[in-house]
Protein backbone atom coordinates (compact mmCIF):
# COMPACT_ATOMS: atom_id res chain seq x y z
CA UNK A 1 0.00 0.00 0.00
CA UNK A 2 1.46 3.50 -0.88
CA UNK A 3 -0.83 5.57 2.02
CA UNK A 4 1.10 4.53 4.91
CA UNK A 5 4.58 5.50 3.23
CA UNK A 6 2.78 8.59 2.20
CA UNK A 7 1.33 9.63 5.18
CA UNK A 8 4.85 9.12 6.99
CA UNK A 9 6.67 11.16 4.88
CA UNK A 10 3.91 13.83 5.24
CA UNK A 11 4.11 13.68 8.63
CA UNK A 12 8.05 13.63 9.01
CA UNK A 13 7.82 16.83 6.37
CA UNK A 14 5.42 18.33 8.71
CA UNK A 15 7.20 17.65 12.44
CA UNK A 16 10.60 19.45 9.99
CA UNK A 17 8.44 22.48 9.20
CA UNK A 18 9.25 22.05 5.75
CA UNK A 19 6.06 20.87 4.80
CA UNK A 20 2.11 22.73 4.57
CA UNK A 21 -0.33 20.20 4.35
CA UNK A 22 -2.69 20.76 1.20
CA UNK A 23 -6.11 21.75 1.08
CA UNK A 24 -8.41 18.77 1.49
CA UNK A 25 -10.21 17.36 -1.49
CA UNK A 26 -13.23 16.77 -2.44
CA UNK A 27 -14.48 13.27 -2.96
CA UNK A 28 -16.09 14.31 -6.19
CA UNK A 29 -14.39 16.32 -8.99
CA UNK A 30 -17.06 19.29 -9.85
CA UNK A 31 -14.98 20.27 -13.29
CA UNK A 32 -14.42 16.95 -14.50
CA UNK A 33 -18.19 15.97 -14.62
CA UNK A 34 -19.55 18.96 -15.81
CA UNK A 35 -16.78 18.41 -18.88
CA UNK A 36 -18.46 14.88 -19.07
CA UNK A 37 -22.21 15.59 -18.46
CA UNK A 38 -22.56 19.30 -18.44
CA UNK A 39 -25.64 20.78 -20.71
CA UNK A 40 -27.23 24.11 -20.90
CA UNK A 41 -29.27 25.32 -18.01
CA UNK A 42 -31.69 27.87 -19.47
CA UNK A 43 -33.32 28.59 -16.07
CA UNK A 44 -33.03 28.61 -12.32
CA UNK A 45 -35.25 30.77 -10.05
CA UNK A 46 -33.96 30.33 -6.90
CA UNK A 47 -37.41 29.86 -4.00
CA UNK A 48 -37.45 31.79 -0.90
CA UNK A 49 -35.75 29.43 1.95
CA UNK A 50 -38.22 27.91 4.27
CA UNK A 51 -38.21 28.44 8.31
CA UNK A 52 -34.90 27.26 9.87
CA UNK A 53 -35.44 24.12 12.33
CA UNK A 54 -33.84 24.24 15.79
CA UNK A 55 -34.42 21.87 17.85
CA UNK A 56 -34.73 18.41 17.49
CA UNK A 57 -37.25 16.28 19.31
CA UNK A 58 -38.18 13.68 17.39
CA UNK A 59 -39.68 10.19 18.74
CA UNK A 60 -38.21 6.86 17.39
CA UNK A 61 -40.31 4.88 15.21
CA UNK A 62 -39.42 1.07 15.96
CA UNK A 63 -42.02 -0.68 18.45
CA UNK A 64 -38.99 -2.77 19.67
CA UNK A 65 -36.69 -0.39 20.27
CA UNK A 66 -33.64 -1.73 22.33
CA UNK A 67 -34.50 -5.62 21.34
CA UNK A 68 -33.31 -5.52 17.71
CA UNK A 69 -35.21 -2.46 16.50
CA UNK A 70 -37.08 -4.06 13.46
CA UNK A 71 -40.06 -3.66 13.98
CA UNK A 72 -41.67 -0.81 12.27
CA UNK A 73 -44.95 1.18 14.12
CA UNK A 74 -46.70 2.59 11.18
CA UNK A 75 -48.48 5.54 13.31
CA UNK A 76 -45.12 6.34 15.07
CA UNK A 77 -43.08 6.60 11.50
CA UNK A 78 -46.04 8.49 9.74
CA UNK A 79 -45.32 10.77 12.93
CA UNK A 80 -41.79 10.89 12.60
CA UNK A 81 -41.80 11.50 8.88
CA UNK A 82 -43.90 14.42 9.62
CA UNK A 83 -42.03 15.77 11.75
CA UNK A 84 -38.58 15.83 9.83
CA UNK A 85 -40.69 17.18 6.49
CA UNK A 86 -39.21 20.28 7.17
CA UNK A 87 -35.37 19.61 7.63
CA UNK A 88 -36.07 16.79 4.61
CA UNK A 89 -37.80 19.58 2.36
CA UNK A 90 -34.34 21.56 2.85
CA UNK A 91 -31.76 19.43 2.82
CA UNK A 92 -33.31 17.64 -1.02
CA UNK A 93 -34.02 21.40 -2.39
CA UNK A 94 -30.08 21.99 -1.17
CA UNK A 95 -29.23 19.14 -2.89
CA UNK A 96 -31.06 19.61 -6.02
CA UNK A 97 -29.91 22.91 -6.47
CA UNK A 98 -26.10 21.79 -6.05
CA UNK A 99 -26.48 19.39 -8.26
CA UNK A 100 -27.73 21.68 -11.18
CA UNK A 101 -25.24 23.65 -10.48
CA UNK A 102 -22.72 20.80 -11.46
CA UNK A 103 -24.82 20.06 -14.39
CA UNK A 104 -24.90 23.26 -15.53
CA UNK A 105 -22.21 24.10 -19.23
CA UNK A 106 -21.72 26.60 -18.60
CA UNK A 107 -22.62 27.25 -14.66
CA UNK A 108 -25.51 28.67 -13.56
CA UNK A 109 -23.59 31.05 -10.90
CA UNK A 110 -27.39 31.74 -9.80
CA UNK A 111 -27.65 28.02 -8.21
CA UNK A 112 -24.60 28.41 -6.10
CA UNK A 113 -25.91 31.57 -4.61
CA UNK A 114 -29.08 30.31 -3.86
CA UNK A 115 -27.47 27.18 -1.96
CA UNK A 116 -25.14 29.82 -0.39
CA UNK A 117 -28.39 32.08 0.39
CA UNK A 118 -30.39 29.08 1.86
CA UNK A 119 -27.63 27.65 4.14
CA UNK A 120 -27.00 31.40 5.45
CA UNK A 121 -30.43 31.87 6.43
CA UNK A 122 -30.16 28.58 8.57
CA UNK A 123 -26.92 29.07 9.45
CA UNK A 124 -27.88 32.49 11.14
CA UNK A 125 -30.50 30.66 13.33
CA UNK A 126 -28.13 28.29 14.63
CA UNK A 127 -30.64 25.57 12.76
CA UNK A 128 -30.41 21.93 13.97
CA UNK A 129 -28.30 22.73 17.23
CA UNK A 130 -30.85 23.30 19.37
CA UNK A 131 -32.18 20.56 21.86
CA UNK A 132 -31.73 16.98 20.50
CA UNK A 133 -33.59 13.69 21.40
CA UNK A 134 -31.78 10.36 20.77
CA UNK A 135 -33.77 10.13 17.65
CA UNK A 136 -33.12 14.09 16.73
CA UNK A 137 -28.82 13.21 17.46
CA UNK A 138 -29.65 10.40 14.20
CA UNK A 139 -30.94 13.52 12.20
CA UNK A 140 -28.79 15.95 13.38
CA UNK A 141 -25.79 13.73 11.76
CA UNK A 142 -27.19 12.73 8.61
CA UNK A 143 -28.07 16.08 7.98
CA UNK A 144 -24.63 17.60 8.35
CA UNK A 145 -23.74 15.14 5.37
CA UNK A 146 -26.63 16.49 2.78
CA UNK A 147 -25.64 20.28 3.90
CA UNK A 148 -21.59 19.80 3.67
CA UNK A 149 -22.02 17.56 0.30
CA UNK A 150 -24.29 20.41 -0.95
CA UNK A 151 -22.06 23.25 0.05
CA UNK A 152 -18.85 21.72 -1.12
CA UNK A 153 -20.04 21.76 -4.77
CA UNK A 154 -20.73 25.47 -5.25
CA UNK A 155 -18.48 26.85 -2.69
CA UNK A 156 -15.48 27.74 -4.98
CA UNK A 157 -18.51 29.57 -7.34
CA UNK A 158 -16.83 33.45 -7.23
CA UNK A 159 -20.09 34.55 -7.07
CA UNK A 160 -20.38 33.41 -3.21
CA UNK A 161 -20.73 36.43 -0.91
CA UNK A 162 -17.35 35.98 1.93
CA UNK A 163 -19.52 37.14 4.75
CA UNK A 164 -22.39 34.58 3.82
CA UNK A 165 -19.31 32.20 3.70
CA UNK A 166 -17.95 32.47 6.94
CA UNK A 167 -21.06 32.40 8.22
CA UNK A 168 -21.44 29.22 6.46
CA UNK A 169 -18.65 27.69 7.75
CA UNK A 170 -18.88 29.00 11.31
CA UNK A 171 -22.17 27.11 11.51
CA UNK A 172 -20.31 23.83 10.31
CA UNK A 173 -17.55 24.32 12.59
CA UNK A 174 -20.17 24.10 15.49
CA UNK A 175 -22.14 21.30 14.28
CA UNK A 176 -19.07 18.71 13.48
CA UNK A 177 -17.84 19.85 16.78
CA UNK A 178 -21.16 18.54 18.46
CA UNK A 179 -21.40 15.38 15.92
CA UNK A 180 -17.71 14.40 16.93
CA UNK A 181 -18.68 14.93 20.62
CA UNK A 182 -21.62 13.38 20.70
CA UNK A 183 -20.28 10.25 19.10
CA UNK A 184 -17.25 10.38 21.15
CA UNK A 185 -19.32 9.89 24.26
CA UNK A 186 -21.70 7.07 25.85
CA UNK A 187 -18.78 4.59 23.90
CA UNK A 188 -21.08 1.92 25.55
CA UNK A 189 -24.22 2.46 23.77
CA UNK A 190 -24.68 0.57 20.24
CA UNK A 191 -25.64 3.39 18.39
CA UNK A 192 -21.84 4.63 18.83
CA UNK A 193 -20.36 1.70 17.46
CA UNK A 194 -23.00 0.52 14.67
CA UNK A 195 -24.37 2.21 11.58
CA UNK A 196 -25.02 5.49 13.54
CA UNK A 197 -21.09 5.62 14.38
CA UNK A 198 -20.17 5.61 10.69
CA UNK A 199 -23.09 7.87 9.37
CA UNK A 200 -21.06 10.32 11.75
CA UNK A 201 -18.00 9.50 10.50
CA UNK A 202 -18.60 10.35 7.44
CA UNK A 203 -20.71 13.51 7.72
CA UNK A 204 -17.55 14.88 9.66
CA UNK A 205 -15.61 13.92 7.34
CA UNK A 206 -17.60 15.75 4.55
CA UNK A 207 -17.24 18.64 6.88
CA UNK A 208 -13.82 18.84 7.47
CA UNK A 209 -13.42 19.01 3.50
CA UNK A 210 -15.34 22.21 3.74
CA UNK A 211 -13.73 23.66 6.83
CA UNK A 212 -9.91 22.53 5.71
CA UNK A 213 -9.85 20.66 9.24
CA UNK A 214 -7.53 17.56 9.28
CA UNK A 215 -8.39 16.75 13.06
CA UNK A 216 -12.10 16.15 12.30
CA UNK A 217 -10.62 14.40 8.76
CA UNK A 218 -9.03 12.00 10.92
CA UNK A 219 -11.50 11.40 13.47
CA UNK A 220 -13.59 10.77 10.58
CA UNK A 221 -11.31 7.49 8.90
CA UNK A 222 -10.97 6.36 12.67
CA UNK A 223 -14.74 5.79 12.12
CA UNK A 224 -14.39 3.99 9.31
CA UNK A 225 -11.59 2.06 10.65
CA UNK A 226 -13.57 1.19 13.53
CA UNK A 227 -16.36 -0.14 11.38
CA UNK A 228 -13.75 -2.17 9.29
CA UNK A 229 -12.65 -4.07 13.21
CA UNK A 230 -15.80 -5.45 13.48
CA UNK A 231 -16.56 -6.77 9.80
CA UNK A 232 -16.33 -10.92 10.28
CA UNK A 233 -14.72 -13.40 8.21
CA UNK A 234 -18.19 -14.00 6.78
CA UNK A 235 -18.64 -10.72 5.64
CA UNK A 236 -20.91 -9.52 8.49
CA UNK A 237 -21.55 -6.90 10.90
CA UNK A 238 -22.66 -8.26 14.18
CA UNK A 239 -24.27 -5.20 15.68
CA UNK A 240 -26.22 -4.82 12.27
CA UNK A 241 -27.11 -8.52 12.66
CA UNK A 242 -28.94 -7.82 16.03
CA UNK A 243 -31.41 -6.17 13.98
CA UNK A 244 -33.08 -9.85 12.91
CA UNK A 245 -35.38 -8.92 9.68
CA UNK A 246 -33.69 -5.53 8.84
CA UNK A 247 -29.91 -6.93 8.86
CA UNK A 248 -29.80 -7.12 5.32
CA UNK A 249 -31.55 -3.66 5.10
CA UNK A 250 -28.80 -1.81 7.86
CA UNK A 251 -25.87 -3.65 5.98
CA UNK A 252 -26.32 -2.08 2.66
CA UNK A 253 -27.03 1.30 5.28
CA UNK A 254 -24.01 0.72 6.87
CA UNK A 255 -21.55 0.26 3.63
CA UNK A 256 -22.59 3.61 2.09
CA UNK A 257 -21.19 6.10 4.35
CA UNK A 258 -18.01 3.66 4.40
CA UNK A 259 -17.62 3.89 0.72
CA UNK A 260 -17.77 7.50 0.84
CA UNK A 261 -14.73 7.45 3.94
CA UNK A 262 -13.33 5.39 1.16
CA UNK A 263 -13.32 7.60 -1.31
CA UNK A 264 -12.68 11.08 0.41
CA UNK A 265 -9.29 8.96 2.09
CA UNK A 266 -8.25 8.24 -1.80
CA UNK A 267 -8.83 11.85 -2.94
CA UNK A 268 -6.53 12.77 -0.41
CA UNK A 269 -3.70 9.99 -0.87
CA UNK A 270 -4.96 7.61 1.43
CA UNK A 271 -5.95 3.90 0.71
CA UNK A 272 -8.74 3.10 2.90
CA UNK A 273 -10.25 0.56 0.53
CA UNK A 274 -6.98 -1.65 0.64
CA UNK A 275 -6.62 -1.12 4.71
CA UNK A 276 -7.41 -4.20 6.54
CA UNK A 277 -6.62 -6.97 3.38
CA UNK A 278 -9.41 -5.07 2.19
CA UNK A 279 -11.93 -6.52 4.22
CA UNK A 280 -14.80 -3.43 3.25
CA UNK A 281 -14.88 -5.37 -0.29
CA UNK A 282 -16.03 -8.61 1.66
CA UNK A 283 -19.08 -6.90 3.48
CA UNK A 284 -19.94 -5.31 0.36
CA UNK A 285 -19.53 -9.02 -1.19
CA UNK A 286 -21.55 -10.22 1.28
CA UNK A 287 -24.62 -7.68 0.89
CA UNK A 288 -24.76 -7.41 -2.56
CA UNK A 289 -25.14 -11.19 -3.10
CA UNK A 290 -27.82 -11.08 -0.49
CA UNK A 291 -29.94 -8.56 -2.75
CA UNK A 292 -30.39 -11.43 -5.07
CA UNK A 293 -30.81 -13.77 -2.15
CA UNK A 294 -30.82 -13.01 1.19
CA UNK A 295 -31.38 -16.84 2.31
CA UNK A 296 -27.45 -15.95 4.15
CA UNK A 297 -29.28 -13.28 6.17
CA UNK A 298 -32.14 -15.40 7.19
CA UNK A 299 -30.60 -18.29 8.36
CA UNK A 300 -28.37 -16.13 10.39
CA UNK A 301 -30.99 -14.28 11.95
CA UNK A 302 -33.72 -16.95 12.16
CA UNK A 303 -35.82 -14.03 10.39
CA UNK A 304 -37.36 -12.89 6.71
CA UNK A 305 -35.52 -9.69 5.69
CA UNK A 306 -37.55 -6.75 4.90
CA UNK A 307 -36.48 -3.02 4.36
CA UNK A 308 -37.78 0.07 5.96
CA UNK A 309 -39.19 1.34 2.71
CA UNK A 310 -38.59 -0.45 -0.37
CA UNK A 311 -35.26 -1.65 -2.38
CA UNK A 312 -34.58 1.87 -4.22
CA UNK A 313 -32.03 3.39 -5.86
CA UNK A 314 -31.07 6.36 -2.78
CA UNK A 315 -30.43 2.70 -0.70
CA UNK A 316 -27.99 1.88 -3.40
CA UNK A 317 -26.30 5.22 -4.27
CA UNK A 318 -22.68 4.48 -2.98
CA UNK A 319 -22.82 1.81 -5.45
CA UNK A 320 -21.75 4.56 -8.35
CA UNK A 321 -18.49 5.32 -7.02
CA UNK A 322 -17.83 2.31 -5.96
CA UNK A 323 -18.69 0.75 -9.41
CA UNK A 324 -16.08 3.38 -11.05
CA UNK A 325 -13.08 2.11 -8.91
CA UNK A 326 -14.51 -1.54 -9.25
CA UNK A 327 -16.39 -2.53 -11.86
CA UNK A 328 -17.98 -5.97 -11.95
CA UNK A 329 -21.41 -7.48 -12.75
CA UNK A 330 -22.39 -8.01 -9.38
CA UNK A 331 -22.88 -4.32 -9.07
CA UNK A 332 -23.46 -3.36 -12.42
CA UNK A 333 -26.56 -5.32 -12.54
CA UNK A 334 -28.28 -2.80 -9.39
CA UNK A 335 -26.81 0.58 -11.02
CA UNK A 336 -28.31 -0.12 -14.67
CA UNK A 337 -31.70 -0.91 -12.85
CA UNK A 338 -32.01 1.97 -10.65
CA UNK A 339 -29.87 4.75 -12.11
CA UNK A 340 -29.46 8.13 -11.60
CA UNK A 341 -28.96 7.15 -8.19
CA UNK A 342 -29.62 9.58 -5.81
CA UNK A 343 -28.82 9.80 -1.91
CA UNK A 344 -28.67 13.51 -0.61
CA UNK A 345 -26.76 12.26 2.59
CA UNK A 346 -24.29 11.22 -0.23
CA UNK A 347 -23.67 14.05 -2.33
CA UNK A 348 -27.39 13.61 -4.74
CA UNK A 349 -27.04 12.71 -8.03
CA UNK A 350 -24.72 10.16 -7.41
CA UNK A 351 -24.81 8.92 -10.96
CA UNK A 352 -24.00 12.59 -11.75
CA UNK A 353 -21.05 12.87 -9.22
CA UNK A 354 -19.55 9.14 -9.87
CA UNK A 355 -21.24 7.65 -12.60
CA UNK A 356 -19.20 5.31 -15.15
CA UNK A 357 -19.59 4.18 -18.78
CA UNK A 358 -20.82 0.57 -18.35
CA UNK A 359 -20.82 -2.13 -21.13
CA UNK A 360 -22.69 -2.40 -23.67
């Protein structure tokens, strides 16, 4: 592997003084997609923002909550979805907005500002750091991914207003701070070791790309390396296995914010795919031959697997840039049949951001 050699040297450069760390990348490339997929935008009106969100009360919505959480109460989620309309309303227009603004040849400088214009009106309300139930901490996390992902592809627009952009990023400074906290605390609880654990990781991560922060970059692949100790010979994650007849379903959940570690750690010279004999491939392995089958899945939990929701292609997103690094059929099969796939948590258009030519 070249990334430990490479991060040595960088490091022995740095202790010498004689190096300066660069800017952190991306794990997208916003000029070399709209080269390969750009088309004329001949409109954008950009919709007043909607009420900034605060705090963050939510109720759960499993009826067995704390005995494997698959069970799904239909009056509590109709409640829950309800509730989050509002911060889901914002983060998808964010994300829509950011992605036409990739799309656009040549850019619509318009899009950018309205992103800008819509995250500053938030940001100025302190939005989504007010009070938090255990249910609101989930939301306050994924969140932080759809608003960094969004920001990061119009923020080097020259149309951006500075003081909109501090503000901005003063806002994101405070929420990775209380992400990173919060999952840095209560180590004992499940929901700071499982899927929850890596959903932070990587919506710090996406955040320290915007703020330039390589403490909150690292805490970020210590997630992901965390996630990549527990993955079994067999493929499996055993906390996501205590889930019985959504295992299957929080597998593929777990794997996408990994893939997206993944690929911020090779933008930036580090080979977290290879780490570990490359033991992420074998969960993926796993899960994607259960998507065909998941007979593995129910004779390891004794249960049918269901999804919350159905098998869609926002479920399957992360398979776009992981197809591009690794093509194979296995995948290839689930990206022709659901693309563009989108995941705002991800970056949205994923096909967009990642997509690859694929056989004919």
């Amino acid at each position: 592997m070249y990334a430990l050699p490479l991060t040595v040297a960088i490091l022995s450069l740095a202790s010498a003084g004689a190096y300066s760390a660069p800017r952190l990348s991306p794990p997208f490339d916003i000029q070399e997609r709209r080269a390969a997929f750009g088309a004329p935008v001949t409109r954008f009106d950009c919709p007043t923002p909607p009420p900034p969100v605060r705090s963050l009360l939510f109720k759960g919505f499993y009826a067995d909550a704390g005995q494997g959480s698959s069970i799904i109460d239909a009056k509590a989620k109709q409640d829950y979805d309800e509730a989050v309309r509002p911060i889901s309303r914002f983060e998808k227009s964010i994300s829509e907005f950011s992605d036409l603004y990739v799309r656009g040849l040549p850019p619509r400088a318009e899009a950018a500002r309205c992103v800008q214009d819509w995250l500053f009106s938030w940001a100025k309300a302190d939005a989504l750091l007010g009070k938090a139930s255990r249910q609101g901490g989930f939301v306050r996390k994924w969140s932080l991914a759809a608003v960094a992902t969004s920001y990061l592809k119009v923020r080097d627009d020259p149309i951006l207003k500075t003081e909109k952009k501090a503000g901005v990023e003063r806002w994101m400074v405070r929420w990775a701070s209380v992400v990173k906290n919060d999952y840095s605390t209560g180590l004992n609880r499940e929901s700071r070791r499982n899927n929850h654990l890596y959903w932070a990781a990587w919506s710090v991560t996406a955040a320290s790309v915007v703020l330039n922060d390589r403490k909150l970059f690292e805490w970020g692949i210590e997630g992901y390396r965390s996630a990549l100790g527990q993955i079994q010979e067999d493929g499996t994650l055993p906390l996501e296995l205590k889930r019985k007849s959504k295992a299957l379903h929080y597998h593929v959940f777990s794997i996408a914010p990994l893939v997206l570690i993944a690929e911020s750690g090779l933008r930036n010279a580090i080979d977290l795919y290879g780490e570990k004999d490359g033991v992420l491939h074998q969960l993926i392995r796993r899960s994607v031959e259960a998507l065909n089958s998941p007979d593995f899945f129910r004779h390891k939990t004794g249960r049918s697997q269901d999804w919350v929701g159905d098998l869609s292609g926002d479920k399957l997103a992360w398979m776009e840039p992981y197809y591009a690094r690794f093509p194979n059929a296995a995948i290839e099969k689930w990206v022709r049949r659901f693309r563009p796939l989108n995941n705002r948590y991800l970056g949205g258009d994923m096909t967009l951001l990642y997509g690859a030519a694929m056989p004919p």
